[in-house]
C-alpha atoms as a PDB file:
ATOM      1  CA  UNK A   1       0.000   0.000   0.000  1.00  0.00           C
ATOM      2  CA  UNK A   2       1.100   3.379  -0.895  1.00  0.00           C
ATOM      3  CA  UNK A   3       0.489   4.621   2.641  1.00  0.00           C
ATOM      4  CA  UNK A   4       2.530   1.904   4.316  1.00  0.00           C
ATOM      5  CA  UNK A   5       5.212   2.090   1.904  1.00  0.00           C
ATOM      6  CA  UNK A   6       4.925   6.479   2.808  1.00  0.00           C
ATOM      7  CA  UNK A   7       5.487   5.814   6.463  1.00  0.00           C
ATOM      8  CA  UNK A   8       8.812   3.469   5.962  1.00  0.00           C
ATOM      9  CA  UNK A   9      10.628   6.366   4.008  1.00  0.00           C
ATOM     10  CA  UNK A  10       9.523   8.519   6.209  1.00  0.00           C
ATOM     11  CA  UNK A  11      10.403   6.636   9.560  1.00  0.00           C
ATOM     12  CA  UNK A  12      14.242   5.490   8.204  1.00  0.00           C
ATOM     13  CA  UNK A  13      14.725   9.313   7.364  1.00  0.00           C
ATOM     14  CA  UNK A  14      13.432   9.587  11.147  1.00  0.00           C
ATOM     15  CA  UNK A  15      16.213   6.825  12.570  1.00  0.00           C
ATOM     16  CA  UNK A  16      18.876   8.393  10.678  1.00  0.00           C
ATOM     17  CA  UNK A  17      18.099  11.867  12.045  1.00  0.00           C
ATOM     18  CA  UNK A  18      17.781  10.744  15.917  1.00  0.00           C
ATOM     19  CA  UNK A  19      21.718   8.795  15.363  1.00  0.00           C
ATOM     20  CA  UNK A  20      22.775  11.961  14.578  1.00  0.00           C
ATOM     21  CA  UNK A  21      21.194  14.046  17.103  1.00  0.00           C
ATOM     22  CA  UNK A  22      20.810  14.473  20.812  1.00  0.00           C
ATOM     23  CA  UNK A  23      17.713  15.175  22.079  1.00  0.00           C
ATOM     24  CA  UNK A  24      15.621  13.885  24.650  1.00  0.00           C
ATOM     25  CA  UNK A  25      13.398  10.848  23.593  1.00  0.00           C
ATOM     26  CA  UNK A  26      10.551  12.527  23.714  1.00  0.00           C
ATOM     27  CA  UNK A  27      11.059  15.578  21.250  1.00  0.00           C
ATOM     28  CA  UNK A  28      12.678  12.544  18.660  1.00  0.00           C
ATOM     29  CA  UNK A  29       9.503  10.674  18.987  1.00  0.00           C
ATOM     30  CA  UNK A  30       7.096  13.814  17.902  1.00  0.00           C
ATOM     31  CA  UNK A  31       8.089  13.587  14.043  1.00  0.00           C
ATOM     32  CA  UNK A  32       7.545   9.912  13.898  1.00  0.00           C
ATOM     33  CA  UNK A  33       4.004   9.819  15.788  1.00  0.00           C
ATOM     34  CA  UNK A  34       3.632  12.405  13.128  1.00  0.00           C
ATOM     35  CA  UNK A  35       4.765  10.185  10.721  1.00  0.00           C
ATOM     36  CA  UNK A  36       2.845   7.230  11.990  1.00  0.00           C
ATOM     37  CA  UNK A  37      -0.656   9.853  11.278  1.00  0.00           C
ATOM     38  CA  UNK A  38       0.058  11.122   8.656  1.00  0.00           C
ATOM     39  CA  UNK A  39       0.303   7.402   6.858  1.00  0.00           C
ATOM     40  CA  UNK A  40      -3.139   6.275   9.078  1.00  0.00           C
ATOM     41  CA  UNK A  41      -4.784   9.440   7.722  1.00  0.00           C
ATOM     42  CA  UNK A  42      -4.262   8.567   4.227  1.00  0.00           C
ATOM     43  CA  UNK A  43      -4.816   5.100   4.782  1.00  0.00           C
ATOM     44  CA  UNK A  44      -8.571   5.921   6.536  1.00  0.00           C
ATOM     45  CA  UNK A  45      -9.190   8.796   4.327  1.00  0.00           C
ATOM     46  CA  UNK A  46      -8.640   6.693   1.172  1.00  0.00           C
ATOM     47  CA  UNK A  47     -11.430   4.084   2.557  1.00  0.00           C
ATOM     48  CA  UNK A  48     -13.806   6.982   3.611  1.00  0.00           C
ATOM     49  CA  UNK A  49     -13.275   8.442   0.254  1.00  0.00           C
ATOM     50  CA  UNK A  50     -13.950   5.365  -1.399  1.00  0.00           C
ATOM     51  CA  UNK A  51     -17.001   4.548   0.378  1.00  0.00           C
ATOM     52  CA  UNK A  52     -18.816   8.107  -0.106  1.00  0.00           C
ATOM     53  CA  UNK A  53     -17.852   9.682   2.973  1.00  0.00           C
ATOM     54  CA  UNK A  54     -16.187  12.276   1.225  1.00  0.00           C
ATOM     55  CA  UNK A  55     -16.376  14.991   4.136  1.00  0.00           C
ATOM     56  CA  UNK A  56     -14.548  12.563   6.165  1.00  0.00           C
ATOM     57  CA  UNK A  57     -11.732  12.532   3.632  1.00  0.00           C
ATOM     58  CA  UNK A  58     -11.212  15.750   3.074  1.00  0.00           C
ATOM     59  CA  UNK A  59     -10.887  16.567   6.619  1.00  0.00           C
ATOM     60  CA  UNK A  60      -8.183  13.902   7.178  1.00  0.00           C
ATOM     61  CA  UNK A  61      -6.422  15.326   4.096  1.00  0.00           C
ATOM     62  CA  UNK A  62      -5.943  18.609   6.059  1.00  0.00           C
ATOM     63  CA  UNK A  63      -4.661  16.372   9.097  1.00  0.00           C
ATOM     64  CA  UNK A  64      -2.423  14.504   6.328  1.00  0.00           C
ATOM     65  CA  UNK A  65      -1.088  17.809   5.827  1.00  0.00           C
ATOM     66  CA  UNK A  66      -0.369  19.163   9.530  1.00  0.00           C
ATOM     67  CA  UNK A  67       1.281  15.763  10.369  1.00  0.00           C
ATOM     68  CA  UNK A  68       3.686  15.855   7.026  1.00  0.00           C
ATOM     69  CA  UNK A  69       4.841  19.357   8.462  1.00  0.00           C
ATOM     70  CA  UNK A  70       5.908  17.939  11.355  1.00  0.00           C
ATOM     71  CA  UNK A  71       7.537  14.826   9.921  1.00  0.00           C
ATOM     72  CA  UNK A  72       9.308  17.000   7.855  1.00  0.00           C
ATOM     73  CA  UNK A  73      10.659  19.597  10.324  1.00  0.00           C
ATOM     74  CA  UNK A  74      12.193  16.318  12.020  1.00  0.00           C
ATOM     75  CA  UNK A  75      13.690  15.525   8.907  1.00  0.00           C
ATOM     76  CA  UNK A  76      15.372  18.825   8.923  1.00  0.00           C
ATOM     77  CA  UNK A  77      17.696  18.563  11.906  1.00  0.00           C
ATOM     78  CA  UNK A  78      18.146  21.695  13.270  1.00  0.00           C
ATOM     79  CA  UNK A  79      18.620  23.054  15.928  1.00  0.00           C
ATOM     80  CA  UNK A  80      15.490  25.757  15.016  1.00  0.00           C
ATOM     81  CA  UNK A  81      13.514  22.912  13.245  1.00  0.00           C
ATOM     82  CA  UNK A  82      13.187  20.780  16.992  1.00  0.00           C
ATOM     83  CA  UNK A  83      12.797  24.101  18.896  1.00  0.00           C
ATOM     84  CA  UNK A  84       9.809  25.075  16.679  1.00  0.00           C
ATOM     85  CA  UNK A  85       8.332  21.503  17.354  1.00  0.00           C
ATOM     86  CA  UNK A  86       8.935  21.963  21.014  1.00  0.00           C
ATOM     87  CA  UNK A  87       7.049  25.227  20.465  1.00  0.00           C
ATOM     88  CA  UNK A  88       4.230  23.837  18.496  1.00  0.00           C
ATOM     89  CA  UNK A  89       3.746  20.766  21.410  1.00  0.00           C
ATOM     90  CA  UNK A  90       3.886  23.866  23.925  1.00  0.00           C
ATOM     91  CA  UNK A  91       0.570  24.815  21.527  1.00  0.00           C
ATOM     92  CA  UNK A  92       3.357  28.216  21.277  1.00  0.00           C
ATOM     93  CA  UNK A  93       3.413  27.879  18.025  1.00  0.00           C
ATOM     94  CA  UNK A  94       0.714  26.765  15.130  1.00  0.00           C
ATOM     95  CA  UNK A  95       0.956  24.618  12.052  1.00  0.00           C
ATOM     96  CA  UNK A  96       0.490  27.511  10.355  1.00  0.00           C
ATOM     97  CA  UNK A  97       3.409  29.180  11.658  1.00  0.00           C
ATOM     98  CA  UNK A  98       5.634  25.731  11.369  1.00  0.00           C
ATOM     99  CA  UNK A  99       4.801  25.660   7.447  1.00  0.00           C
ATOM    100  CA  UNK A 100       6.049  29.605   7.176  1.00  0.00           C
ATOM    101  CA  UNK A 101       9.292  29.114   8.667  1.00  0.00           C
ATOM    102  CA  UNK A 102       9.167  26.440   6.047  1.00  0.00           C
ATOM    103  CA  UNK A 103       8.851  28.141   3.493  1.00  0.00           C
ATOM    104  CA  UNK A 104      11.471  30.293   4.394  1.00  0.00           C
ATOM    105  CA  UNK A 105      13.833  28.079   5.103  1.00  0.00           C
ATOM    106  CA  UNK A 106      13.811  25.367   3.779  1.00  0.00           C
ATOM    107  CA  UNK A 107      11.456  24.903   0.454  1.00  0.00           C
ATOM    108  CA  UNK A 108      13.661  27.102  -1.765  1.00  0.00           C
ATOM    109  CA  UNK A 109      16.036  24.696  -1.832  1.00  0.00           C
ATOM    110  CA  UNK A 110      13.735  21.631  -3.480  1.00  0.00           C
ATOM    111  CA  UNK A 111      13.171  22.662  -6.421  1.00  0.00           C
ATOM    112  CA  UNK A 112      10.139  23.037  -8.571  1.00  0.00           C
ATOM    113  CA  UNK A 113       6.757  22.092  -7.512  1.00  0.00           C
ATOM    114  CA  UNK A 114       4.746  19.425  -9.585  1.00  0.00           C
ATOM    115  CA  UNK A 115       3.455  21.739 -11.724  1.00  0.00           C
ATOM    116  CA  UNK A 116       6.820  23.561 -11.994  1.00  0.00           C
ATOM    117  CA  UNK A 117       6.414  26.774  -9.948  1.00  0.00           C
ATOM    118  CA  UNK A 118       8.436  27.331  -6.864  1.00  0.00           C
ATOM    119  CA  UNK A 119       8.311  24.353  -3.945  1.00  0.00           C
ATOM    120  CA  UNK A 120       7.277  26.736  -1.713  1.00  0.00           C
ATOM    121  CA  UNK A 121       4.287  28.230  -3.815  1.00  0.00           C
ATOM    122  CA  UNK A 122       2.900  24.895  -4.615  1.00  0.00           C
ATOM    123  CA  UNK A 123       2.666  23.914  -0.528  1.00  0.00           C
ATOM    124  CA  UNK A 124       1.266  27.736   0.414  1.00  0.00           C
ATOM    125  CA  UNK A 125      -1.093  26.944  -2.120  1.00  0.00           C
ATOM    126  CA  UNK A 126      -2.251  23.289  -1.412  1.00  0.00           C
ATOM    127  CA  UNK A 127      -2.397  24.658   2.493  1.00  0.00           C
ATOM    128  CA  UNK A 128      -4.518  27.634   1.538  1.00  0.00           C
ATOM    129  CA  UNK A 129      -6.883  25.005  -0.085  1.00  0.00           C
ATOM    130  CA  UNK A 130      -7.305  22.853   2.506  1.00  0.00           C
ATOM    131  CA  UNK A 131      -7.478  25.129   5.447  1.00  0.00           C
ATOM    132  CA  UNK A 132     -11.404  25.966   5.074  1.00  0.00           C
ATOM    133  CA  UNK A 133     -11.355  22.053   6.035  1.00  0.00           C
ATOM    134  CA  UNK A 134      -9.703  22.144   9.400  1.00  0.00           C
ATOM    135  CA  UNK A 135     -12.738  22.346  11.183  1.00  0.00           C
ATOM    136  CA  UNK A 136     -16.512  21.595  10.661  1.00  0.00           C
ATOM    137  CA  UNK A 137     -17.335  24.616   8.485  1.00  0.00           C
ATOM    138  CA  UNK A 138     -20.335  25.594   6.348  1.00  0.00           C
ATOM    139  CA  UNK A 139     -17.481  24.432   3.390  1.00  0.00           C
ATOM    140  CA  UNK A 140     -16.928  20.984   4.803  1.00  0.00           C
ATOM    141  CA  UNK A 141     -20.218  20.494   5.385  1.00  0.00           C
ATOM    142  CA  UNK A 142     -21.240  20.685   1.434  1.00  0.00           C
ATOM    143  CA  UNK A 143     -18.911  17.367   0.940  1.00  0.00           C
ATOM    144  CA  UNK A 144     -21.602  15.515   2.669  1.00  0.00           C
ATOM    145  CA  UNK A 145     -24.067  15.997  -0.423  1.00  0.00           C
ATOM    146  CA  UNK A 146     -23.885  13.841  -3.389  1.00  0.00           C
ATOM    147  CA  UNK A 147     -25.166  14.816  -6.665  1.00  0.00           C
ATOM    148  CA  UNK A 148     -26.818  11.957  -8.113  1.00  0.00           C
ATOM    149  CA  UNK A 149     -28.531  13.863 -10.699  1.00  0.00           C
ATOM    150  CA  UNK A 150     -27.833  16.700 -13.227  1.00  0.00           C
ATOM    151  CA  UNK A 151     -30.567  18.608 -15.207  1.00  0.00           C
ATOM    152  CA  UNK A 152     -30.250  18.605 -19.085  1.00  0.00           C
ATOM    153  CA  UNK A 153     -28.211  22.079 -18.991  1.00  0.00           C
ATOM    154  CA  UNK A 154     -25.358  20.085 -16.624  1.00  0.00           C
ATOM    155  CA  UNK A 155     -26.562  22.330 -13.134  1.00  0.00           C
ATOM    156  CA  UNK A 156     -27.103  20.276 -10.115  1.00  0.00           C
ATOM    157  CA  UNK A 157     -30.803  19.169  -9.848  1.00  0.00           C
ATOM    158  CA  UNK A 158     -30.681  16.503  -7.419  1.00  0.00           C
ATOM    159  CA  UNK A 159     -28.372  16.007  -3.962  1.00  0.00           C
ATOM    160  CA  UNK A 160     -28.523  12.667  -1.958  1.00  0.00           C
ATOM    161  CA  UNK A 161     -27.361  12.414   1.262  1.00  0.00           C
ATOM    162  CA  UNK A 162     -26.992   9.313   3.680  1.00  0.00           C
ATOM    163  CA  UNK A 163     -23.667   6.938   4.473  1.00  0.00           C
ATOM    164  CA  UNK A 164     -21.818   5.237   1.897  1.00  0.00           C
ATOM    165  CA  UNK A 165     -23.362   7.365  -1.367  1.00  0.00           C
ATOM    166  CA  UNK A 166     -21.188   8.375  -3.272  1.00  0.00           C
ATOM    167  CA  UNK A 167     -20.323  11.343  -5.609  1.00  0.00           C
ATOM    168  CA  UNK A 168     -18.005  10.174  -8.079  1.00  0.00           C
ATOM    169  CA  UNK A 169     -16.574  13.528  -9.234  1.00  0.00           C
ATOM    170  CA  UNK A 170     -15.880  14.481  -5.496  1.00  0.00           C
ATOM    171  CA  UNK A 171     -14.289  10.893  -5.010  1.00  0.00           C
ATOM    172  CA  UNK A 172     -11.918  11.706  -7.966  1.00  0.00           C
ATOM    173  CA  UNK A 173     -11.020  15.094  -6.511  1.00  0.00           C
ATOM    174  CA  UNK A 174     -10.366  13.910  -3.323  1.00  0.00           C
ATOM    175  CA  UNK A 175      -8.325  11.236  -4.891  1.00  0.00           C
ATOM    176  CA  UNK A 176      -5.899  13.301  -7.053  1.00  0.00           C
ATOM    177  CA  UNK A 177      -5.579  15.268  -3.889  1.00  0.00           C
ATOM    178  CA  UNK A 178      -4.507  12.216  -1.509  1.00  0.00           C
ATOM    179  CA  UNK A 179      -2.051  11.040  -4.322  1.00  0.00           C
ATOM    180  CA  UNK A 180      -0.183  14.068  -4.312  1.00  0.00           C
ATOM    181  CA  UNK A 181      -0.189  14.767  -0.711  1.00  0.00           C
ATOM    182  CA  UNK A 182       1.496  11.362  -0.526  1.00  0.00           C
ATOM    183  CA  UNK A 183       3.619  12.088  -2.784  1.00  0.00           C
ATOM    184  CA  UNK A 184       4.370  16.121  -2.449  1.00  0.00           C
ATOM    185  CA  UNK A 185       6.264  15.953   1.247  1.00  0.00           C
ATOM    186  CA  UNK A 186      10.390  16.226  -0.502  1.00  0.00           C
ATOM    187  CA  UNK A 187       9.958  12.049  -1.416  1.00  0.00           C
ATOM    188  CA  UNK A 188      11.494  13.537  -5.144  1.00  0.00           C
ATOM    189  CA  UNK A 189      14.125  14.308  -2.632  1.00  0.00           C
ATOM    190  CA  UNK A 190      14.213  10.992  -0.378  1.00  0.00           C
ATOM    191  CA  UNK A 191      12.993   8.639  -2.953  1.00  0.00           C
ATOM    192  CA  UNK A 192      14.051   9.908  -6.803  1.00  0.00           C
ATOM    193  CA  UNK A 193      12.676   7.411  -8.716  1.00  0.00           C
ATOM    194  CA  UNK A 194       9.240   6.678  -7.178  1.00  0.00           C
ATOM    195  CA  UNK A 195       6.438   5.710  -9.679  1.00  0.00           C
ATOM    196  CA  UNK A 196       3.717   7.401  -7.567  1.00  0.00           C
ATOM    197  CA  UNK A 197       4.232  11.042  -8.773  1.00  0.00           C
ATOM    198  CA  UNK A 198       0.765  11.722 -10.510  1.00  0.00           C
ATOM    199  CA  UNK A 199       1.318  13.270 -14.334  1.00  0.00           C
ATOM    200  CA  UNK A 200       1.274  17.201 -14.428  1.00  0.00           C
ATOM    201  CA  UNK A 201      -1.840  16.826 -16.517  1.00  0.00           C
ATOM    202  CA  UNK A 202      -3.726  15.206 -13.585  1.00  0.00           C
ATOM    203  CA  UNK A 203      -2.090  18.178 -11.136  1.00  0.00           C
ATOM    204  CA  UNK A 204      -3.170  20.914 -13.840  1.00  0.00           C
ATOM    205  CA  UNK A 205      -6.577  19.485 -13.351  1.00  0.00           C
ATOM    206  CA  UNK A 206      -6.736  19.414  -9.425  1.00  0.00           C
ATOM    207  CA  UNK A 207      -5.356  23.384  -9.738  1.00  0.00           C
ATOM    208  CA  UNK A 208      -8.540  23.844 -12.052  1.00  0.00           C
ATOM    209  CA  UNK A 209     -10.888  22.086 -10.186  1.00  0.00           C
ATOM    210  CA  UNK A 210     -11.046  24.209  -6.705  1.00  0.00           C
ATOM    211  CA  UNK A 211     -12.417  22.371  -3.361  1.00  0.00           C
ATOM    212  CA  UNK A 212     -15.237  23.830  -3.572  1.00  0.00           C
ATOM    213  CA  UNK A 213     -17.585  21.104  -2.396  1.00  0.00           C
ATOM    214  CA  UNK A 214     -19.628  21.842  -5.429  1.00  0.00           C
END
């Protein structure tokens, strides 16, 4: 499974980073509990997304990305990367603020994004499009609604709404979204050659196609 092979990249960059680093075992164990979410989250949210509970999905994709911040401050190994996670569990600083320094620091260096703009753009802009999902919100509630129906001019005429119905353009949304979170967190850095990068025609249709619950 994608998700399970995720969280063993992810937890032998984690082992290689606490060999070389002395801190107490409790700080070392935040990225990898990260870690250990962020591949459940995908794992669940693939299911839920699957089965029609599309809400569901989208707001573990949110958690998906909160926990790969983490993971990937641990990865960084610096002396301000573990005192910003020390911060964050001392709820001193937010995710928010952990992604900016980030972006600062650290995202210039990776490259182009999967659509070829600047690393750092492509992650501002996949957070700024799943923040309206971090909570219960008017926003996340629409993903509970299934269109099951379209009048002859292609506008929504019909919504369902009870477990396990699915809306197969929101499934397919959420999916492209879930492949390239798992894919997105520096693996083109940790793992070169994986086959699990989606196409730039499939990203240049998730940028086109806005989370709009519609």
């Amino acid at each position: 499974m994608l998700s399970t092979r995720l969280f063993t990249i992810l937890a032998s960059g984690q082992d290689s980073t606490t060999s070389r680093t002395c801190l107490d075992v409790h700080a070392i164990a935040l990225p990898k509990i990260a870690a250990n979410h962020l591949a459940a989250s995908l794992h669940v949210g693939a299911y839920a997304n699957l089965s029609g509970f599309h809400a569901i999905a989208l707001g573990l994709a949110r958690q998906s990305l909160e926990s790969l911040t983490v993971v990937e401050l641990g990865l960084r190994n610096s002396p301000d990367s573990w005192a910003l996670l020390k911060a964050w569990e001392n709820e001193k600083k937010t995710a928010g603020s952990l992604r900016q320094w980030l972006a600062e620091q650290a995202w210039g260096c990776y490259g182009p994004g999967l659509l070829g703009e600047p690393w750092s753009d492509f992650m501002t802009g996949l957070g700024r499009a799943l923040q309206p999902y971090a909570h219960f919100s008017p926003a996340l509630l629409q993903w509970n609604l299934s269109l099951v129906a379209t009048s002859k001019g292609g506008f929504p005429s019909l919504a369902g709404l009870g477990p396990g119905l699915v809306d197969h353009d929101k499934r397919a949304r959420l999916g492209l979204v879930s492949c390239t979170e798992s894919c997105c967190g520096r693996l083109h850095t940790l793992w070169p050659n994986t086959p699990f990068l989606p196409s730039k025609a499939r990203c240049s249709a998730l940028k086109s196609s806005p989370l709009d619950g519609s």
